[in-house]
C-alpha atoms as a PDB file:
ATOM      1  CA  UNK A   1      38.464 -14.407 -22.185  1.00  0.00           C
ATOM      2  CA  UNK A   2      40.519 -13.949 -25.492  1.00  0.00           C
ATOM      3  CA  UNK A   3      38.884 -13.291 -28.374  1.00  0.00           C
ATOM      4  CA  UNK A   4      39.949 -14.601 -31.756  1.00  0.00           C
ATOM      5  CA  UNK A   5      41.280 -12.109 -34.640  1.00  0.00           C
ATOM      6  CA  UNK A   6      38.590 -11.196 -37.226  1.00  0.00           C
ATOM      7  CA  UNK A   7      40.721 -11.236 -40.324  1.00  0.00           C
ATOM      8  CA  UNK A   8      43.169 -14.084 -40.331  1.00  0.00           C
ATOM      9  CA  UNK A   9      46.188 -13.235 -43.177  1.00  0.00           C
ATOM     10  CA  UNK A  10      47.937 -15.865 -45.045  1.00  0.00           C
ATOM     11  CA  UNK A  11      50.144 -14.638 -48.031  1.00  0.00           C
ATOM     12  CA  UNK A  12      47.732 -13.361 -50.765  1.00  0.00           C
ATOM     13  CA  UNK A  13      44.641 -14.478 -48.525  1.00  0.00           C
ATOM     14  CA  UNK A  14      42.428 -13.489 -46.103  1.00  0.00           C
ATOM     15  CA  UNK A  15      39.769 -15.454 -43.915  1.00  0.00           C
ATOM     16  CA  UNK A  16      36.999 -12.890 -42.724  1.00  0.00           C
ATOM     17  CA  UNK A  17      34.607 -14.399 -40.075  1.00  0.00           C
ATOM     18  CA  UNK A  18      30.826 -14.731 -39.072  1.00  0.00           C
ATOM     19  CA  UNK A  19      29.551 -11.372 -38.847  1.00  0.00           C
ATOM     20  CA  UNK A  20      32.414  -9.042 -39.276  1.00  0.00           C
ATOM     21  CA  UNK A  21      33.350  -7.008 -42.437  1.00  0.00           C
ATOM     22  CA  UNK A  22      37.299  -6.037 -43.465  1.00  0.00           C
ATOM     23  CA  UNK A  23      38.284  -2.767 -45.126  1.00  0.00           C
ATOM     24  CA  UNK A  24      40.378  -3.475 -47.908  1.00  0.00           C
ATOM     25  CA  UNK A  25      42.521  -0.536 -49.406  1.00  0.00           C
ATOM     26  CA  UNK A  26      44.476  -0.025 -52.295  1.00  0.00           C
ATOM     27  CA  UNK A  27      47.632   2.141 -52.135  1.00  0.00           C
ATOM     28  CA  UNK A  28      46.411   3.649 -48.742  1.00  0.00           C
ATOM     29  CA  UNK A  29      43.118   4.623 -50.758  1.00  0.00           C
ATOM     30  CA  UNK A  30      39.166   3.066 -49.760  1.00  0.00           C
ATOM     31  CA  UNK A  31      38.871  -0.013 -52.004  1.00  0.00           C
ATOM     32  CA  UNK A  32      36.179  -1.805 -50.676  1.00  0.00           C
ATOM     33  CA  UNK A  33      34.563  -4.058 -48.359  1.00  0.00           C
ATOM     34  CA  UNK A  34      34.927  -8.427 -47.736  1.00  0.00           C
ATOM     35  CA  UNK A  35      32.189 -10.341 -45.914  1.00  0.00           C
ATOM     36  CA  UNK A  36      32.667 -13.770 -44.160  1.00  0.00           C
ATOM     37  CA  UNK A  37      34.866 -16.412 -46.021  1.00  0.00           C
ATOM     38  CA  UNK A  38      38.394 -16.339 -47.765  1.00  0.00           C
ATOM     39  CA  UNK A  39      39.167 -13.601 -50.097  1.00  0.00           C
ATOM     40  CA  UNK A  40      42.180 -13.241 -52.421  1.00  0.00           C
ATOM     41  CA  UNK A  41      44.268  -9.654 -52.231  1.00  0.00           C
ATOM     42  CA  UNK A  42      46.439  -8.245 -54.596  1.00  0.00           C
ATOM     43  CA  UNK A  43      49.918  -8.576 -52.966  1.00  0.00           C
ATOM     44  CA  UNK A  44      52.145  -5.127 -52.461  1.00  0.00           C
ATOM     45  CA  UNK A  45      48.674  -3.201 -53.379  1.00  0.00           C
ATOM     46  CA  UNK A  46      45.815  -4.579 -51.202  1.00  0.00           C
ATOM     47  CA  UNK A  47      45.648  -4.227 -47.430  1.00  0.00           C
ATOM     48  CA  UNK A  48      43.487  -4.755 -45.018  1.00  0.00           C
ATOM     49  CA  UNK A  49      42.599  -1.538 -43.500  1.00  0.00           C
ATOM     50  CA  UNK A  50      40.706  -3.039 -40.532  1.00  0.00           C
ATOM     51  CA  UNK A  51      37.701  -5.186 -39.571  1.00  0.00           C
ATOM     52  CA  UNK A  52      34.462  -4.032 -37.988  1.00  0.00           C
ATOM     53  CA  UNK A  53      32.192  -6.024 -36.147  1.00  0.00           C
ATOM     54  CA  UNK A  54      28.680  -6.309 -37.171  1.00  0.00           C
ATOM     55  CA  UNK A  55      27.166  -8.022 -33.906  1.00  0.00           C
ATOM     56  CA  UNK A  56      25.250  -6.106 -31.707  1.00  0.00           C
ATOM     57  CA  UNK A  57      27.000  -3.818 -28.778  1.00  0.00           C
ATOM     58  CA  UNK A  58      25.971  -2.155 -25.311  1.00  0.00           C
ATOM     59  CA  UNK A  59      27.597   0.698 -24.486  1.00  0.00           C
ATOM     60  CA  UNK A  60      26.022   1.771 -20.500  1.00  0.00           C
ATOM     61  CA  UNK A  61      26.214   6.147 -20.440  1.00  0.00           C
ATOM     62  CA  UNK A  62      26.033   7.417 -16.767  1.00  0.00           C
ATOM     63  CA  UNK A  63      24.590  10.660 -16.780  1.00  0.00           C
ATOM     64  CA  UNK A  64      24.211  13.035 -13.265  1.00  0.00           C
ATOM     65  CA  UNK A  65      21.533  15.606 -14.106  1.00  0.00           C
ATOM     66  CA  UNK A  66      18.970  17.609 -11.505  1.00  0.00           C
ATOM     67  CA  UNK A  67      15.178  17.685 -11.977  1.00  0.00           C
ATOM     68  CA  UNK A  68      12.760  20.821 -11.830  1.00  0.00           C
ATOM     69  CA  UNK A  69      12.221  20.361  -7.823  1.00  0.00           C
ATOM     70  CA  UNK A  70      16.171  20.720  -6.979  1.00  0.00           C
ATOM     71  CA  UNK A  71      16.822  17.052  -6.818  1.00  0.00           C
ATOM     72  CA  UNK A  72      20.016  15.284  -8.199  1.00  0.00           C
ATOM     73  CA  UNK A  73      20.050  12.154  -9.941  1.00  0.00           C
ATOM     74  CA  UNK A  74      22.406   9.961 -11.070  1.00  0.00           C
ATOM     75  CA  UNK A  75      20.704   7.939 -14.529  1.00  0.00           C
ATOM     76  CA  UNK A  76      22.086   4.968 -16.600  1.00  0.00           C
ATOM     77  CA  UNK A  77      21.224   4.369 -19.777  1.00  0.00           C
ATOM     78  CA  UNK A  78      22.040   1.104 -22.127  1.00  0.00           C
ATOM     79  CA  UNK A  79      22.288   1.987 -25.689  1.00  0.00           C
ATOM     80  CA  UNK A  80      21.960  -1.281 -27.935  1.00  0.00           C
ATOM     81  CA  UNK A  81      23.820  -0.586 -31.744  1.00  0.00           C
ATOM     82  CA  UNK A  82      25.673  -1.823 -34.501  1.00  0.00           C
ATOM     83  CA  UNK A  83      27.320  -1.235 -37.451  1.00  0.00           C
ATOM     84  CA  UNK A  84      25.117  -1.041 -40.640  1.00  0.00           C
ATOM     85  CA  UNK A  85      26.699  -3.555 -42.916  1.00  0.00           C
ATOM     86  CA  UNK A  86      25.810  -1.634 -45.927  1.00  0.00           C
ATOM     87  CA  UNK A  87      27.781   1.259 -44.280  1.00  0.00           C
ATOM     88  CA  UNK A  88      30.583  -0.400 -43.387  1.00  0.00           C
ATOM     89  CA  UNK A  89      33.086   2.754 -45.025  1.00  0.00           C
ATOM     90  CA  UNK A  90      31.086   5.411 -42.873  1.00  0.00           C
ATOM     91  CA  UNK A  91      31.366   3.324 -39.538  1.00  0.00           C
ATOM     92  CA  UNK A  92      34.759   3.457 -40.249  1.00  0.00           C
ATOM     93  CA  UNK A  93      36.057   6.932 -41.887  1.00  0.00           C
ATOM     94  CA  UNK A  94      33.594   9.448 -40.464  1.00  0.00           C
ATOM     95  CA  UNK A  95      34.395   8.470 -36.893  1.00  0.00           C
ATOM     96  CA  UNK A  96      37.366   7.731 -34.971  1.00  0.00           C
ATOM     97  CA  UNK A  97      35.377   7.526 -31.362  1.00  0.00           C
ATOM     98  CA  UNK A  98      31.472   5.870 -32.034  1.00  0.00           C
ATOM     99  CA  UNK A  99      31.551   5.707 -27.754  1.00  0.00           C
ATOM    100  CA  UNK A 100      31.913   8.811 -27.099  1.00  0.00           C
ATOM    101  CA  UNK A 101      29.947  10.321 -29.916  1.00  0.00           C
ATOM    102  CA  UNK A 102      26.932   8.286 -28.733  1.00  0.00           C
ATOM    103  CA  UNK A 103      27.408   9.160 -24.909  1.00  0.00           C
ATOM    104  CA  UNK A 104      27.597  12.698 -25.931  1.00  0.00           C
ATOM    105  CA  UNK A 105      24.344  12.149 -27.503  1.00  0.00           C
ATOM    106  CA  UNK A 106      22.800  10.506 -24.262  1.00  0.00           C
ATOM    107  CA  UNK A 107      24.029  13.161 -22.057  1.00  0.00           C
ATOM    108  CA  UNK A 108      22.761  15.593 -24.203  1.00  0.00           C
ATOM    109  CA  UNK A 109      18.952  14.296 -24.103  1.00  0.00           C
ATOM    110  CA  UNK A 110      18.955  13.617 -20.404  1.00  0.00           C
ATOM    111  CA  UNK A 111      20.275  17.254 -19.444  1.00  0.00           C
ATOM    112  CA  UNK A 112      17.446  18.607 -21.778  1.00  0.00           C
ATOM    113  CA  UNK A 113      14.635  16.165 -20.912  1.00  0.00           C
ATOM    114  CA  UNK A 114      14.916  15.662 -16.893  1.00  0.00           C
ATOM    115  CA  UNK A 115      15.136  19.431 -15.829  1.00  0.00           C
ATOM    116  CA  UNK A 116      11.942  19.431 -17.218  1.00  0.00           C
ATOM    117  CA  UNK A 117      10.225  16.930 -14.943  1.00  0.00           C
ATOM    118  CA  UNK A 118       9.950  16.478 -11.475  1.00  0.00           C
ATOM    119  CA  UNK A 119      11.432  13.564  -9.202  1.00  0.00           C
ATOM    120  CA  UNK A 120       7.998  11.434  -9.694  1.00  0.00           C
ATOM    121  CA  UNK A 121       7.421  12.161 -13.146  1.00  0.00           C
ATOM    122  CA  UNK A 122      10.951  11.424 -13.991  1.00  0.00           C
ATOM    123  CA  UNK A 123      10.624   7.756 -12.430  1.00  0.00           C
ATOM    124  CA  UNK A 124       7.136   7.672 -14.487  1.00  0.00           C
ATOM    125  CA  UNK A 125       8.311   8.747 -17.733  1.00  0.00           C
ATOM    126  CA  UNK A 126      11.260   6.796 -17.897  1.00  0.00           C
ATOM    127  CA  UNK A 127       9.705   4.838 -21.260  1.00  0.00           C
ATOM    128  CA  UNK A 128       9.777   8.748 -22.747  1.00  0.00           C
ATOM    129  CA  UNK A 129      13.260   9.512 -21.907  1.00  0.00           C
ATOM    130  CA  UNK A 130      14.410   6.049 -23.400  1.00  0.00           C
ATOM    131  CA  UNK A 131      12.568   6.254 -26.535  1.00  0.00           C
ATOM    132  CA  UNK A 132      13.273  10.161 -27.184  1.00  0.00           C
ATOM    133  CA  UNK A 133      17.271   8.556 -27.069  1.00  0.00           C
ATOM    134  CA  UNK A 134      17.143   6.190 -29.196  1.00  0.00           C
ATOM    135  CA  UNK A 135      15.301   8.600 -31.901  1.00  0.00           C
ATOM    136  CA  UNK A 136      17.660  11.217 -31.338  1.00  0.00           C
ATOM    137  CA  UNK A 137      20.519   8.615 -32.017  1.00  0.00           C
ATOM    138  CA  UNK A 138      18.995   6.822 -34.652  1.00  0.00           C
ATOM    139  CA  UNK A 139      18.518  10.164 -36.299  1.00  0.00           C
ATOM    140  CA  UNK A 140      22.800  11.169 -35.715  1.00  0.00           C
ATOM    141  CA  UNK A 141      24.211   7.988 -36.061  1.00  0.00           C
ATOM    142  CA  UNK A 142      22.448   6.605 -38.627  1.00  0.00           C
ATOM    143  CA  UNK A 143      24.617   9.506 -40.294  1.00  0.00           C
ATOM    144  CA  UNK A 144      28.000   7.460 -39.660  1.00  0.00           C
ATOM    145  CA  UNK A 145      27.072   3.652 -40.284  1.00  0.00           C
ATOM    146  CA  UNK A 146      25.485   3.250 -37.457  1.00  0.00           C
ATOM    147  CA  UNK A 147      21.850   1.665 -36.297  1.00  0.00           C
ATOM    148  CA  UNK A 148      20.342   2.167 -32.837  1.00  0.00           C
ATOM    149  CA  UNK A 149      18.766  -1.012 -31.883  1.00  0.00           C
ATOM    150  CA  UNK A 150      17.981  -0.041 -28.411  1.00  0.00           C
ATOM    151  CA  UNK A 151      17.703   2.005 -26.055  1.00  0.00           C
ATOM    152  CA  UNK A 152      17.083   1.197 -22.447  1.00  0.00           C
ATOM    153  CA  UNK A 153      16.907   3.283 -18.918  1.00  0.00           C
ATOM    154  CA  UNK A 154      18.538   0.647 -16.621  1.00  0.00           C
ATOM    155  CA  UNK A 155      18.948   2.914 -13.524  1.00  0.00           C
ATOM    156  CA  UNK A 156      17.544   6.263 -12.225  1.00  0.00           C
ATOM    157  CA  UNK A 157      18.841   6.523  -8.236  1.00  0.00           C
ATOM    158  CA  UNK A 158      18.539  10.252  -6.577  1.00  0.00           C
ATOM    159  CA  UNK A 159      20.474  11.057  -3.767  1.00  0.00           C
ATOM    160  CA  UNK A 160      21.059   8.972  -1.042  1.00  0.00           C
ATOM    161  CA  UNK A 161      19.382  11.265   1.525  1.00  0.00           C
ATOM    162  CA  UNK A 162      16.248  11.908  -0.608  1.00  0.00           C
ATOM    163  CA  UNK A 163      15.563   8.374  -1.033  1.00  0.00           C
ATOM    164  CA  UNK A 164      16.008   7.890   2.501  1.00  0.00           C
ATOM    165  CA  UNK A 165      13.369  10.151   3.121  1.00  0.00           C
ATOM    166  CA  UNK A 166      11.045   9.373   0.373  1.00  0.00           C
ATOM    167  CA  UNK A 167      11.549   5.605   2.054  1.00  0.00           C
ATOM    168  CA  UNK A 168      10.306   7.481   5.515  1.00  0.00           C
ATOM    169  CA  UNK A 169       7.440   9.486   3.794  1.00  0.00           C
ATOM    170  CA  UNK A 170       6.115   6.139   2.269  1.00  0.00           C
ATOM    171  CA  UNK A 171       6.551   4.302   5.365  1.00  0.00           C
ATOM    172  CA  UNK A 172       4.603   7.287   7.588  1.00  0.00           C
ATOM    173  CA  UNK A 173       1.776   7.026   4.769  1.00  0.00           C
ATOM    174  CA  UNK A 174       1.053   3.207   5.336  1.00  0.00           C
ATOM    175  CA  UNK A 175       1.111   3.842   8.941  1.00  0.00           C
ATOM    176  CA  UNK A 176      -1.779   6.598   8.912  1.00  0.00           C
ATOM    177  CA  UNK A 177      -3.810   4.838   6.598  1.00  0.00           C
ATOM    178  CA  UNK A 178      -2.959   1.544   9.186  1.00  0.00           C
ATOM    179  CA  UNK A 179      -3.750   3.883  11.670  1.00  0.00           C
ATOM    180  CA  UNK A 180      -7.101   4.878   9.840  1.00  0.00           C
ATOM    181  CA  UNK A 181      -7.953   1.141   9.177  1.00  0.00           C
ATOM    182  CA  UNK A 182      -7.614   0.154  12.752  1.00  0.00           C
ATOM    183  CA  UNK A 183      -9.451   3.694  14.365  1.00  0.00           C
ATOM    184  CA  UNK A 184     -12.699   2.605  11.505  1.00  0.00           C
ATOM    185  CA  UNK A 185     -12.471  -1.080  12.968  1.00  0.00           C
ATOM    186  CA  UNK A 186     -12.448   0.317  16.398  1.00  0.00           C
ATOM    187  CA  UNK A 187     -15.258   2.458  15.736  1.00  0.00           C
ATOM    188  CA  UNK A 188     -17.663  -0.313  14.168  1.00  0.00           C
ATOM    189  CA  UNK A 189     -16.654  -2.523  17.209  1.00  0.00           C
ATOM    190  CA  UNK A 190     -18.048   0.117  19.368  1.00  0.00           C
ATOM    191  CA  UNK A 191     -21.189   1.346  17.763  1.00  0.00           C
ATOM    192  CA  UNK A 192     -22.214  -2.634  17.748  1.00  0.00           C
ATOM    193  CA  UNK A 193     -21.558  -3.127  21.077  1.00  0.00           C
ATOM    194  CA  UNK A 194     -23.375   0.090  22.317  1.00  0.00           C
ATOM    195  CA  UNK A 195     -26.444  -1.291  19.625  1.00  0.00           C
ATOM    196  CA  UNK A 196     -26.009  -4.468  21.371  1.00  0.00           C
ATOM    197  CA  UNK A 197     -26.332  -2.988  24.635  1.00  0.00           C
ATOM    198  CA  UNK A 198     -29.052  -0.654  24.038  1.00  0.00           C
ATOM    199  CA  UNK A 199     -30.915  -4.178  22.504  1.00  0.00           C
ATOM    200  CA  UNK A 200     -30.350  -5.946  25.797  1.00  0.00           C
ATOM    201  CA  UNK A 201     -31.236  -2.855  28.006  1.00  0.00           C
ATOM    202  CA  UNK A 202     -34.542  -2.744  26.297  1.00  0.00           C
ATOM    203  CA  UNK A 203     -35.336  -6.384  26.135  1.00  0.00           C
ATOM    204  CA  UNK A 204     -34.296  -6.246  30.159  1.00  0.00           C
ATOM    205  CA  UNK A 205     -36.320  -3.168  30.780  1.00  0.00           C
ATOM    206  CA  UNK A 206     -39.697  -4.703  28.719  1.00  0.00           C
ATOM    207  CA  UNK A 207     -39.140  -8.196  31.140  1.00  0.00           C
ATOM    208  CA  UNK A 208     -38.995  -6.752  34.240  1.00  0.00           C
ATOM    209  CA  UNK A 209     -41.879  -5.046  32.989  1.00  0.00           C
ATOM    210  CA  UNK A 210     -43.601  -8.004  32.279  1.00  0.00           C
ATOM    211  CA  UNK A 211     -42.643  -9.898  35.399  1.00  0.00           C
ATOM    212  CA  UNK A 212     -43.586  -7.239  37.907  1.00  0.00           C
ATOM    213  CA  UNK A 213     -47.263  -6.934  35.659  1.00  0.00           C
ATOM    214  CA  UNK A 214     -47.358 -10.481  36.309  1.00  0.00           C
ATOM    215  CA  UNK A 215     -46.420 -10.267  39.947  1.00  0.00           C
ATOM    216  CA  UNK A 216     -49.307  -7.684  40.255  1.00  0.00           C
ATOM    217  CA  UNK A 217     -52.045  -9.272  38.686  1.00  0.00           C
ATOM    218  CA  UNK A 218     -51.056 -12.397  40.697  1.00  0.00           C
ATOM    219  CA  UNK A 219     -51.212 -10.338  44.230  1.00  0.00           C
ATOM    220  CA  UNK A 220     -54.158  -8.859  43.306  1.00  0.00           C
ATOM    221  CA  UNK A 221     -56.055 -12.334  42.330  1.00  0.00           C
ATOM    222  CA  UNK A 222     -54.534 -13.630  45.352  1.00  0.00           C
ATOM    223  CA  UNK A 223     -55.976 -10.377  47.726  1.00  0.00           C
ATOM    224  CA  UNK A 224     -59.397 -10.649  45.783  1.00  0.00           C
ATOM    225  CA  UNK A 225     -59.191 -14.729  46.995  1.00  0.00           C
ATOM    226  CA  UNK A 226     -58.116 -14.475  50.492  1.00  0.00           C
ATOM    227  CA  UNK A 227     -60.537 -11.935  51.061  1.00  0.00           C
ATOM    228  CA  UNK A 228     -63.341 -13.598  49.866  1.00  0.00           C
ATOM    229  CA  UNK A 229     -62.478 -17.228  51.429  1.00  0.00           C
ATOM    230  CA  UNK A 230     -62.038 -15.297  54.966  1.00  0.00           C
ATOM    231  CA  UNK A 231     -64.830 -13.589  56.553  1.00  0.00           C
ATOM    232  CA  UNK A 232     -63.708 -10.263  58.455  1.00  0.00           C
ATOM    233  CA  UNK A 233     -60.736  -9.861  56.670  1.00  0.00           C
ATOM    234  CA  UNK A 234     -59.587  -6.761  54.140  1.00  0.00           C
ATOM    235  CA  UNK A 235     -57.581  -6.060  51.754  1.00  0.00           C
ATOM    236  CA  UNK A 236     -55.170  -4.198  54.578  1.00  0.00           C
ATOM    237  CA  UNK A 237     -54.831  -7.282  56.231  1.00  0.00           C
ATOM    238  CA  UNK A 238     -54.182  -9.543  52.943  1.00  0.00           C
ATOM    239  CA  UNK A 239     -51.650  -6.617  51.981  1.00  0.00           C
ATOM    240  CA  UNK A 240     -49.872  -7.233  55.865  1.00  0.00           C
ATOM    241  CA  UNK A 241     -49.711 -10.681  55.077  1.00  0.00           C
ATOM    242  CA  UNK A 242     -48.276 -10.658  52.027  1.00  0.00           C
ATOM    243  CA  UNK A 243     -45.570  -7.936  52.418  1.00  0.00           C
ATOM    244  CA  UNK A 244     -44.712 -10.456  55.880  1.00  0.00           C
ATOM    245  CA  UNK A 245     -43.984 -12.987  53.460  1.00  0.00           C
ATOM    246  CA  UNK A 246     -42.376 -10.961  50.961  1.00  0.00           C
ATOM    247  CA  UNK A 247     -40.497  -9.593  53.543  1.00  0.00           C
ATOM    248  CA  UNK A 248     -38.966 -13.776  54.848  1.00  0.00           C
ATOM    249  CA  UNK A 249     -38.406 -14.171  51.148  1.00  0.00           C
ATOM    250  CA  UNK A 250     -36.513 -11.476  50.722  1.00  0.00           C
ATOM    251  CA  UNK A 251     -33.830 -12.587  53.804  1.00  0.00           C
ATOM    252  CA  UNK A 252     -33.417 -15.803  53.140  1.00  0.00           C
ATOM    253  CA  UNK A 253     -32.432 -15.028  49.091  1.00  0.00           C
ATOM    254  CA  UNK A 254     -29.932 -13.006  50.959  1.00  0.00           C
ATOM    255  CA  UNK A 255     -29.051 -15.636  53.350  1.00  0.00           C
ATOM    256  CA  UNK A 256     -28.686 -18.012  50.428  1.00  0.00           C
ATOM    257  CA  UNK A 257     -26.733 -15.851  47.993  1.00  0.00           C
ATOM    258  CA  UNK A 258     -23.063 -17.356  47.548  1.00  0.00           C
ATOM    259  CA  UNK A 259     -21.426 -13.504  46.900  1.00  0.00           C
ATOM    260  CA  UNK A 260     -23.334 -12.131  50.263  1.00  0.00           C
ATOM    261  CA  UNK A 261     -22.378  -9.356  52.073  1.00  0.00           C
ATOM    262  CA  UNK A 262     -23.045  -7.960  55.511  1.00  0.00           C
ATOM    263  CA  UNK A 263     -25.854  -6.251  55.681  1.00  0.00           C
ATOM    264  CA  UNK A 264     -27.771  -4.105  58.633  1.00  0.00           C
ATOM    265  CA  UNK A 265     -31.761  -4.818  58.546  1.00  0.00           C
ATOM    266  CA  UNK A 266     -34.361  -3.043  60.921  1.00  0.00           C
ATOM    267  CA  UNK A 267     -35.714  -6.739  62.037  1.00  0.00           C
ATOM    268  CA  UNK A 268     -38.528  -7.546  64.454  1.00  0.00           C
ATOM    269  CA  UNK A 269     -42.349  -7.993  64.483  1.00  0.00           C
ATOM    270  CA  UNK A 270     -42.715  -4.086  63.849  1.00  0.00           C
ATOM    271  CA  UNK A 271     -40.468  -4.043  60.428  1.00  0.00           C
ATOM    272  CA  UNK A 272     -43.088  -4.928  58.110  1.00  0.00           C
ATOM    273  CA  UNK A 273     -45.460  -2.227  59.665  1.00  0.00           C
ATOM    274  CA  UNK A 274     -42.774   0.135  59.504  1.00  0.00           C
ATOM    275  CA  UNK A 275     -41.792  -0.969  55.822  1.00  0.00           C
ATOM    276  CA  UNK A 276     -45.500  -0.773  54.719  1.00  0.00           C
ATOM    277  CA  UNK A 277     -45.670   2.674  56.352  1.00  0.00           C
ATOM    278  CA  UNK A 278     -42.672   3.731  54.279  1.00  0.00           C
ATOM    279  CA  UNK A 279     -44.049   2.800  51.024  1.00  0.00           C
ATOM    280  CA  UNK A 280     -47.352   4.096  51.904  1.00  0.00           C
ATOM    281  CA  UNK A 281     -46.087   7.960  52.546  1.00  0.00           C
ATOM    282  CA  UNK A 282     -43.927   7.942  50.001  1.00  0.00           C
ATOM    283  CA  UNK A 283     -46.852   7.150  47.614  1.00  0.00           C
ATOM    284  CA  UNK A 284     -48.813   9.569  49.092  1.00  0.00           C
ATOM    285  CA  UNK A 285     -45.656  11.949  48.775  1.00  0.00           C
ATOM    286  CA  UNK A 286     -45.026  11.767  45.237  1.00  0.00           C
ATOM    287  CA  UNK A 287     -48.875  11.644  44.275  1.00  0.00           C
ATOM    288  CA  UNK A 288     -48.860  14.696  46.025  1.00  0.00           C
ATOM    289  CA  UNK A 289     -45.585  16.693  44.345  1.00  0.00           C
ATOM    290  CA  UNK A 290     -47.387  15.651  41.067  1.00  0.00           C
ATOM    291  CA  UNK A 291     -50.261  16.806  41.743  1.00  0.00           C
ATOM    292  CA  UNK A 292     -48.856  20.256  42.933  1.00  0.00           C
ATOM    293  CA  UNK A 293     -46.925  20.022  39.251  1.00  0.00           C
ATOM    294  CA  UNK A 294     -50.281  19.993  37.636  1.00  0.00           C
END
């Protein structure tokens, strides 16, 4: 984009625009400054010297520096400034280079200030490092015309490798504490269903206890009845009858169970003696081993 001329020189005049200031000399010596607008010279004896801008500028500074834990990085800085208009004669005369001046400067306060810091406190001090800049500038340059309006860290990138692997140390950090998260869930999921299970165990064990209380009191009642409605009978025979019929019940539930297997049953007219004979001595067996325990 072209940019228009500053000054503009006609004969004895000269147009000065928005926000700039011209250096006028006399004989090669400092005369003074013009603002804006149209100003009359002194022909043969006036000049203009030059015209500084008095709009604000950005000069970026690129700085490679390495931190207290052995780590090179590479840091940008954007210094905001402009020429003090009241100054306008020191801006000019006292420096022939403001860039360079100022990114001396910069360099100068990053090479002290990062050494200092590690990696992580470097990326968490990077307010510090800007303002310690700008006061550091303000304080030189304010020396040669010049005000510091900003100062701004834009960039602070280590090394390719070391980012890669603080990328990979950040990434293996989610995973363990993903890793935790899931292992905690996995643990509650457990402990509820073993609480769940030990619940329906118990209820389980305290109804079969129930039922076979029930199926007790209801063979006894049932023995007590049968012997007293039948003269000659005893409770040996009401106990024969009963285990007989348990004993029917008992093969057709098998018989009529739809996931039935083969199974091999002593049957005949002798099974339920045999059967009541069985449970008999092995009552008799174990009252007997707990009674040698005693």
């Amino acid at each position: 984009m072209s940019m228009m001329p500053a000054t503009t020189n006609c004969c004895c005049f000269i147009c000065v625009r928005q926000r700039n200031a011209a250096i006028i000399e006399r004989c090669g010596a400092f005369s003074g400054t013009y603002g804006a607008g149209c100003h009359m010279l002194i022909p043969c004896i006036q000049t203009v010297a030059t015209s500084l801008s008095l709009r604000i500028k950005q000069l970026d500074v690129q700085c490679e520096t390495k931190t207290k834990d052995n780590v090179f990085v590479t840091i940008v800085i954007s210094v905001q400034f402009q020429v003090i208009e009241s100054q306008v004669k020191d801006a000019h005369y006292k420096l022939t280079n403001p860039h360079a001046q100022i990114k001396s400067y910069v360099e100068d306060v990053i090479r002290g200030a990062i050494p200092q810091k590690t990696l992580d406190d470097s990326f968490s001090s990077k307010d510090a490092l800007a303002h310690a800049v700008k006061d550091q500038l303000q304080e030189k340059m304010s020396e040669f015309g010049y005000d510091i309006v900003k100062a701004l860290v834009t960039d602070l990138s280590p090394d390719r490798g070391v980012k890669a692997s603080m990328n990979e140390i950040n990434a293996q950090k989610r995973l363990k504490e993903a890793s935790t998260a899931k292992a905690d869930g996995e643990k509650i999921l457990l402990v509820k269903a073993a609480e769940a299970d030990k619940e329906a165990k118990y209820l389980s064990g305290l109804g079969v206890a129930q039922q076979r209380s029930a199926i007790v009191n209801g063979l006894k009642g049932s023995i007590s009845d049968f012997a007293g409605g039948v003269e000659g009978t005893t409770p040996n025979d009401v106990m024969d009858l009963l285990l007989l019929t348990q004993y029917f019940d008992t093969i057709k539930d098998i018989g009529n169970n739809p996931g039935r297997k083969t199974l091999f049953l002593n049957h005949g007219p002798s099974a339920v003696s045999q059967l009541q004979a069985t449970l008999r001595d092995g009552l008799m067996n174990g009252t007997k081993a707990n009674d040698m325990k005693r």
